[in-house]
PDB file of N, CA and C in Angstrom:
ATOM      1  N   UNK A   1      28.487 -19.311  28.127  1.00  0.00           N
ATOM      2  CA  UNK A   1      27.582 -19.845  27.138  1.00  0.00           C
ATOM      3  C   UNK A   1      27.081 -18.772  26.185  1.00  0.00           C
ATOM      4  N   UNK A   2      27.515 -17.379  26.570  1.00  0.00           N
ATOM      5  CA  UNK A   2      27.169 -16.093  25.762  1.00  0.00           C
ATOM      6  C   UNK A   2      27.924 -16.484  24.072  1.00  0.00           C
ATOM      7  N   UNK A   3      27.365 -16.312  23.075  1.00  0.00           N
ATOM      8  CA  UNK A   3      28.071 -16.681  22.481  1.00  0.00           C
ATOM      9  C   UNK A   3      27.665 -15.331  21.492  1.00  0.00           C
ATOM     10  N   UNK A   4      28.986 -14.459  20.937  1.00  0.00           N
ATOM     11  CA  UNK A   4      28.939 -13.567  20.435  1.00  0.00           C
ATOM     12  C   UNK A   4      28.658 -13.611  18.917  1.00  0.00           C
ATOM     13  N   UNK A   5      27.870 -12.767  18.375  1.00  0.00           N
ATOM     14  CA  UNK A   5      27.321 -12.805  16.840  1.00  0.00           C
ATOM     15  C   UNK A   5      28.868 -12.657  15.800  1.00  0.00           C
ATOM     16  N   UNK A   6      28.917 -13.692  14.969  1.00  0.00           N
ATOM     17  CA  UNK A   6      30.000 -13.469  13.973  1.00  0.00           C
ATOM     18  C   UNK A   6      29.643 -12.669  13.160  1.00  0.00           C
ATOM     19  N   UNK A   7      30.624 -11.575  12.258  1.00  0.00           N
ATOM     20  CA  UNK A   7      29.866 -10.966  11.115  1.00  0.00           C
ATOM     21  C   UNK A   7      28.676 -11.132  10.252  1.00  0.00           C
ATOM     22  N   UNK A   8      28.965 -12.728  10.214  1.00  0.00           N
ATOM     23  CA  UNK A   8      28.464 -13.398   8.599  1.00  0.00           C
ATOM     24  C   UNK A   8      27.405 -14.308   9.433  1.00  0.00           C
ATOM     25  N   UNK A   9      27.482 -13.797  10.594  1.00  0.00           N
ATOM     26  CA  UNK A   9      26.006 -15.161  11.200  1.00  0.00           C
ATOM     27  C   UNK A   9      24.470 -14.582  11.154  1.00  0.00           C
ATOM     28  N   UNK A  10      24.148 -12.779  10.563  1.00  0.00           N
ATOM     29  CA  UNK A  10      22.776 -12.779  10.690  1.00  0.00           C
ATOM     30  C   UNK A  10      22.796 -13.252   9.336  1.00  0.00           C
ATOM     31  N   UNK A  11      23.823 -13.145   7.966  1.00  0.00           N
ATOM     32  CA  UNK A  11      23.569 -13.505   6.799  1.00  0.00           C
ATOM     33  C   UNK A  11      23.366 -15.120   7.051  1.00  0.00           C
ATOM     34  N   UNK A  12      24.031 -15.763   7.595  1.00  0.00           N
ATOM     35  CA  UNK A  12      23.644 -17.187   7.085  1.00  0.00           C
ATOM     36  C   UNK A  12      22.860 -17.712   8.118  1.00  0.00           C
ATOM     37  N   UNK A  13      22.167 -16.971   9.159  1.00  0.00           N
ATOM     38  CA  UNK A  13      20.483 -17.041   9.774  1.00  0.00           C
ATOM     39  C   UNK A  13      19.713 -16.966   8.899  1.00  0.00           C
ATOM     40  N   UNK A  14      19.957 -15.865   7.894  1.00  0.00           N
ATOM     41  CA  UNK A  14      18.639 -15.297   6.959  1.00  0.00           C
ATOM     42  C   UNK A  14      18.795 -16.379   5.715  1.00  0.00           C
ATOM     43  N   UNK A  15      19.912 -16.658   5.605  1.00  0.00           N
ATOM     44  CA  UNK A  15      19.829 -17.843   4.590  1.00  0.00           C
ATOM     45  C   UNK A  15      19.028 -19.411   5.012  1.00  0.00           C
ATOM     46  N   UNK A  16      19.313 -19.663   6.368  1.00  0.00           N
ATOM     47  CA  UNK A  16      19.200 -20.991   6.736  1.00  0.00           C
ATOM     48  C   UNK A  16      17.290 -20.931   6.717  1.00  0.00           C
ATOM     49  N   UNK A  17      16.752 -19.513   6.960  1.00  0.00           N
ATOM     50  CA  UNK A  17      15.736 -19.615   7.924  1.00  0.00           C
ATOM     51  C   UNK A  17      14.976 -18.856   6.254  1.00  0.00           C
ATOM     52  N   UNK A  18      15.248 -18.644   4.992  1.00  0.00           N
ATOM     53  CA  UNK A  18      14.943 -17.401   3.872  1.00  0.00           C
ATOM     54  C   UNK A  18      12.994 -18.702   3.581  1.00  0.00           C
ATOM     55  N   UNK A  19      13.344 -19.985   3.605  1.00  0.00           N
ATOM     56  CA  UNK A  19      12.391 -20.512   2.791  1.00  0.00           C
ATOM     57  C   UNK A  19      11.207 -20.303   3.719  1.00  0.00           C
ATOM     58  N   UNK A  20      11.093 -20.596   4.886  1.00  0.00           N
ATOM     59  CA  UNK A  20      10.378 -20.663   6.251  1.00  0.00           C
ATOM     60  C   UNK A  20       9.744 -19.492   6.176  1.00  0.00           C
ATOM     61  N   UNK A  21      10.441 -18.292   6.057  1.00  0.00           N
ATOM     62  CA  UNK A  21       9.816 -17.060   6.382  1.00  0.00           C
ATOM     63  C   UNK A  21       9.147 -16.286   5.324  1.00  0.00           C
ATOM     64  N   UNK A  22       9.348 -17.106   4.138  1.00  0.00           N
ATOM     65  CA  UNK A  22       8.623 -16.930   3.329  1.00  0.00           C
ATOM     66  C   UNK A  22       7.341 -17.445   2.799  1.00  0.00           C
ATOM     67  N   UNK A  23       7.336 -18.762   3.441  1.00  0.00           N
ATOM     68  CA  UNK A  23       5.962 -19.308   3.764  1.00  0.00           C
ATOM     69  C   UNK A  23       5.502 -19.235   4.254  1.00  0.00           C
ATOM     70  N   UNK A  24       5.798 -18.214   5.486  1.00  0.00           N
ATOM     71  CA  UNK A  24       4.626 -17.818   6.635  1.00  0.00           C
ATOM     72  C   UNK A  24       4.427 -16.241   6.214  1.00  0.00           C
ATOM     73  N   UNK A  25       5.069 -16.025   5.625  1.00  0.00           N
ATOM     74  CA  UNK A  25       4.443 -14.317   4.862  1.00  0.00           C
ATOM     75  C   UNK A  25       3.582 -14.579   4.212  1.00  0.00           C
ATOM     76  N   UNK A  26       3.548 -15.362   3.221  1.00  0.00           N
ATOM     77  CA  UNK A  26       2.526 -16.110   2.283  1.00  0.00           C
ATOM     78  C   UNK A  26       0.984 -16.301   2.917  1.00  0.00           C
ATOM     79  N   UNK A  27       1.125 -17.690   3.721  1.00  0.00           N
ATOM     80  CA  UNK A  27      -0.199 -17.918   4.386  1.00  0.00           C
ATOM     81  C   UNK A  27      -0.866 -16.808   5.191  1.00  0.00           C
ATOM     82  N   UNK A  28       0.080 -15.926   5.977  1.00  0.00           N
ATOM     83  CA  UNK A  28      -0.692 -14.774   5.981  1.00  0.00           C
ATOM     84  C   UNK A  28      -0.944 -13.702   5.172  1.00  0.00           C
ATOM     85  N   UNK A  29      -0.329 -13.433   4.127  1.00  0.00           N
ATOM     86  CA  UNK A  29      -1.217 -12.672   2.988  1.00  0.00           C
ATOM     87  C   UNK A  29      -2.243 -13.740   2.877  1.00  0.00           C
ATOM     88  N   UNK A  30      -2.310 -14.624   2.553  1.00  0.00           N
ATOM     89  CA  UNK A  30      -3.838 -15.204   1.954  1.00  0.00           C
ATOM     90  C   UNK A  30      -4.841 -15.221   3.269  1.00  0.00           C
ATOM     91  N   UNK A  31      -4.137 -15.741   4.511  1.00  0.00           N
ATOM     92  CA  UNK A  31      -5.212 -15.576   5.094  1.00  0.00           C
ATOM     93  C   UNK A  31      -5.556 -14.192   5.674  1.00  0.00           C
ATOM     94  N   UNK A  32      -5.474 -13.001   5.758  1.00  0.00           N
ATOM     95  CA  UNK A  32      -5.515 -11.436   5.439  1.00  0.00           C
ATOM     96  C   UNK A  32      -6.268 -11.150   4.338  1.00  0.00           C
ATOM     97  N   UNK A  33      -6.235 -11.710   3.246  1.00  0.00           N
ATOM     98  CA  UNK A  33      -6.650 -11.875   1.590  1.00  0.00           C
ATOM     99  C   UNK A  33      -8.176 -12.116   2.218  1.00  0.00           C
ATOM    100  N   UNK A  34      -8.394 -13.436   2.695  1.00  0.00           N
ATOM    101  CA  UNK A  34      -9.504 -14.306   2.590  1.00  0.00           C
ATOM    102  C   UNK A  34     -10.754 -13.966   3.793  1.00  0.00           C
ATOM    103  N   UNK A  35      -9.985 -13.418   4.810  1.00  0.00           N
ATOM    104  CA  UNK A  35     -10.496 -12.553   5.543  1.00  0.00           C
ATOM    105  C   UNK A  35     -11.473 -11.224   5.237  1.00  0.00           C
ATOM    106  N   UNK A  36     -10.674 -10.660   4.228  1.00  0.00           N
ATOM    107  CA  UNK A  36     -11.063  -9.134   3.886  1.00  0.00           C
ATOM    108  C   UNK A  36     -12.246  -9.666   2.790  1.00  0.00           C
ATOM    109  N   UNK A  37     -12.168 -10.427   2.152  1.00  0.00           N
ATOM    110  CA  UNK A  37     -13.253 -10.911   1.295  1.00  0.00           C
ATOM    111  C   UNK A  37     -14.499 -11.456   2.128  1.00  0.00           C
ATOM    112  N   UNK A  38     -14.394 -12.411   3.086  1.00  0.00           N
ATOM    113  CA  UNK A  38     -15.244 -12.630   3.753  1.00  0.00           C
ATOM    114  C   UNK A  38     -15.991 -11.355   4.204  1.00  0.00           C
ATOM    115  N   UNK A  39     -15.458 -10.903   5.220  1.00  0.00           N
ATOM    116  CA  UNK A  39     -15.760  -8.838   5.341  1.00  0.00           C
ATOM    117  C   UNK A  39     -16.802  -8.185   3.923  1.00  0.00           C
ATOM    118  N   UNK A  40     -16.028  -8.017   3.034  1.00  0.00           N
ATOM    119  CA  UNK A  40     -16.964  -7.751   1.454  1.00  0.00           C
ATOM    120  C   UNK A  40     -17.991  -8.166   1.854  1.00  0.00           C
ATOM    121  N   UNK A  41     -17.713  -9.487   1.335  1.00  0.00           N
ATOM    122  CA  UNK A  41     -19.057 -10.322   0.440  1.00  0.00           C
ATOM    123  C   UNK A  41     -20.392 -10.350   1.318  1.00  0.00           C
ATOM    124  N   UNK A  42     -20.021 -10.614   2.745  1.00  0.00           N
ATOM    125  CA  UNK A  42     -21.064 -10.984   3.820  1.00  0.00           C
ATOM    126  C   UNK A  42     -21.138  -9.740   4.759  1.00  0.00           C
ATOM    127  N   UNK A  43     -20.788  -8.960   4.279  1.00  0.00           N
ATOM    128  CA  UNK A  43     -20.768  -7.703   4.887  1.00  0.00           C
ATOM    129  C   UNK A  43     -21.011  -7.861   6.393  1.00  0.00           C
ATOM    130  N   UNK A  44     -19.807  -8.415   7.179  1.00  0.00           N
ATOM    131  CA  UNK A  44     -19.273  -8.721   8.195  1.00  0.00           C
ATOM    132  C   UNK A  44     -18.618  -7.193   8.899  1.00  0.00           C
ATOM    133  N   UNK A  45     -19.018  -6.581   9.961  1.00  0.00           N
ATOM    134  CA  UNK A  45     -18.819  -5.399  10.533  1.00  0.00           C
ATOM    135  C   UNK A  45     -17.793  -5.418  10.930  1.00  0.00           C
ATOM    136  N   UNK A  46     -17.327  -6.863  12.143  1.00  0.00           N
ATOM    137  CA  UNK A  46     -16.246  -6.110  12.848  1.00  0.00           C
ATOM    138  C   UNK A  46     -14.832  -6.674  11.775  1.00  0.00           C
ATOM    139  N   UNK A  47     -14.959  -7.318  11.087  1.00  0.00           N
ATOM    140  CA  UNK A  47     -14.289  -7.557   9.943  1.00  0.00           C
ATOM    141  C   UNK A  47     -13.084  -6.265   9.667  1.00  0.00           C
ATOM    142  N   UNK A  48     -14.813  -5.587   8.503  1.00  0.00           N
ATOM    143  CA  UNK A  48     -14.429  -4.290   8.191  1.00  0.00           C
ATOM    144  C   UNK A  48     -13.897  -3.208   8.778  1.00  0.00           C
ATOM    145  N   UNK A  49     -14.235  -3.257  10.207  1.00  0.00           N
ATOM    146  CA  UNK A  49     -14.006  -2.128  11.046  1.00  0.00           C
ATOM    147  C   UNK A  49     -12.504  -2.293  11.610  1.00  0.00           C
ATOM    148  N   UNK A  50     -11.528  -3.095  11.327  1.00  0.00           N
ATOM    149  CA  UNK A  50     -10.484  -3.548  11.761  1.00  0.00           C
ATOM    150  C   UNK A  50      -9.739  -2.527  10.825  1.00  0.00           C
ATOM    151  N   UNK A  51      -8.911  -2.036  11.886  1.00  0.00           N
ATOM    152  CA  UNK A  51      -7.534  -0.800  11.259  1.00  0.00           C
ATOM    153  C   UNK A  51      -7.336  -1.405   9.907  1.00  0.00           C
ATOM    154  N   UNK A  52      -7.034  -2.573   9.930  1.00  0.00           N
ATOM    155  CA  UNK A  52      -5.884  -2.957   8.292  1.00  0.00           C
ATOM    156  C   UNK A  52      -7.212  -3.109   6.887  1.00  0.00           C
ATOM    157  N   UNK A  53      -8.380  -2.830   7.062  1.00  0.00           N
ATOM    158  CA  UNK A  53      -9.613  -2.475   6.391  1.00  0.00           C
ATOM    159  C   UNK A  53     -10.387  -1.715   6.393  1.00  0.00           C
ATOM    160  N   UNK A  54      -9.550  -0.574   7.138  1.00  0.00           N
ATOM    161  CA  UNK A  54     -10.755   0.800   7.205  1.00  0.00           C
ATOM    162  C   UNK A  54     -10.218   1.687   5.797  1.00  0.00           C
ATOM    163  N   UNK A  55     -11.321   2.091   5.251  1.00  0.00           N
ATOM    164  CA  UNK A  55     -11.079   2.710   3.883  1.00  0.00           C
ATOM    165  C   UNK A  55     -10.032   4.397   5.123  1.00  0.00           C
ATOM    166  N   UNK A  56      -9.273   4.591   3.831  1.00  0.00           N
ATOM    167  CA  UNK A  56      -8.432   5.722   4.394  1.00  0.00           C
ATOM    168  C   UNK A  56      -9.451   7.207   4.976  1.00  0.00           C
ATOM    169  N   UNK A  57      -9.179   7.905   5.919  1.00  0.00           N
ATOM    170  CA  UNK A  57     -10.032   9.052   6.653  1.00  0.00           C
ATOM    171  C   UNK A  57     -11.383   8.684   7.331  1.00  0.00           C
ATOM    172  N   UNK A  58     -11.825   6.742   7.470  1.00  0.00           N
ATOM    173  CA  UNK A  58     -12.591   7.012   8.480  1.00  0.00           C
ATOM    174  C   UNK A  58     -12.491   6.138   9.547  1.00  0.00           C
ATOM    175  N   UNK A  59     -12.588   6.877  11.101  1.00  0.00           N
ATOM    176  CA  UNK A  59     -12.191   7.129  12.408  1.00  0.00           C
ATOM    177  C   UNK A  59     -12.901   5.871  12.678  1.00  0.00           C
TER     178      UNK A  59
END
């Protein structure tokens, strides 16, 4: 039942699967987006304090 990868089968994975994975990159940029604003505006701590929103050099 092993069934071995054809040359042309990760290309037409990435084709079958291109629209999908681009709409879930999407909703998470916005929701990442909408997050970090919330953080801002309401000056939400552990928000801010999250690796992917720490201003660069602080620990």
């Amino acid at each position: 039942m092993n069934e071995t990868p054809t040359p042309g089968g990760l290309k037409s994975l990435a084709q079958k699967y291109k629209g999908q994975v681009g709409i879930g990159l999407l909703v998470l940029y916005v929701f990442l987006l909408g997050l970090g604003t919330i953080g801002e505006i309401w000056e939400v701590e552990w928000i801010l304090d999250l690796p992917l929103f720490r201003p660069p050099g602080k620990y």
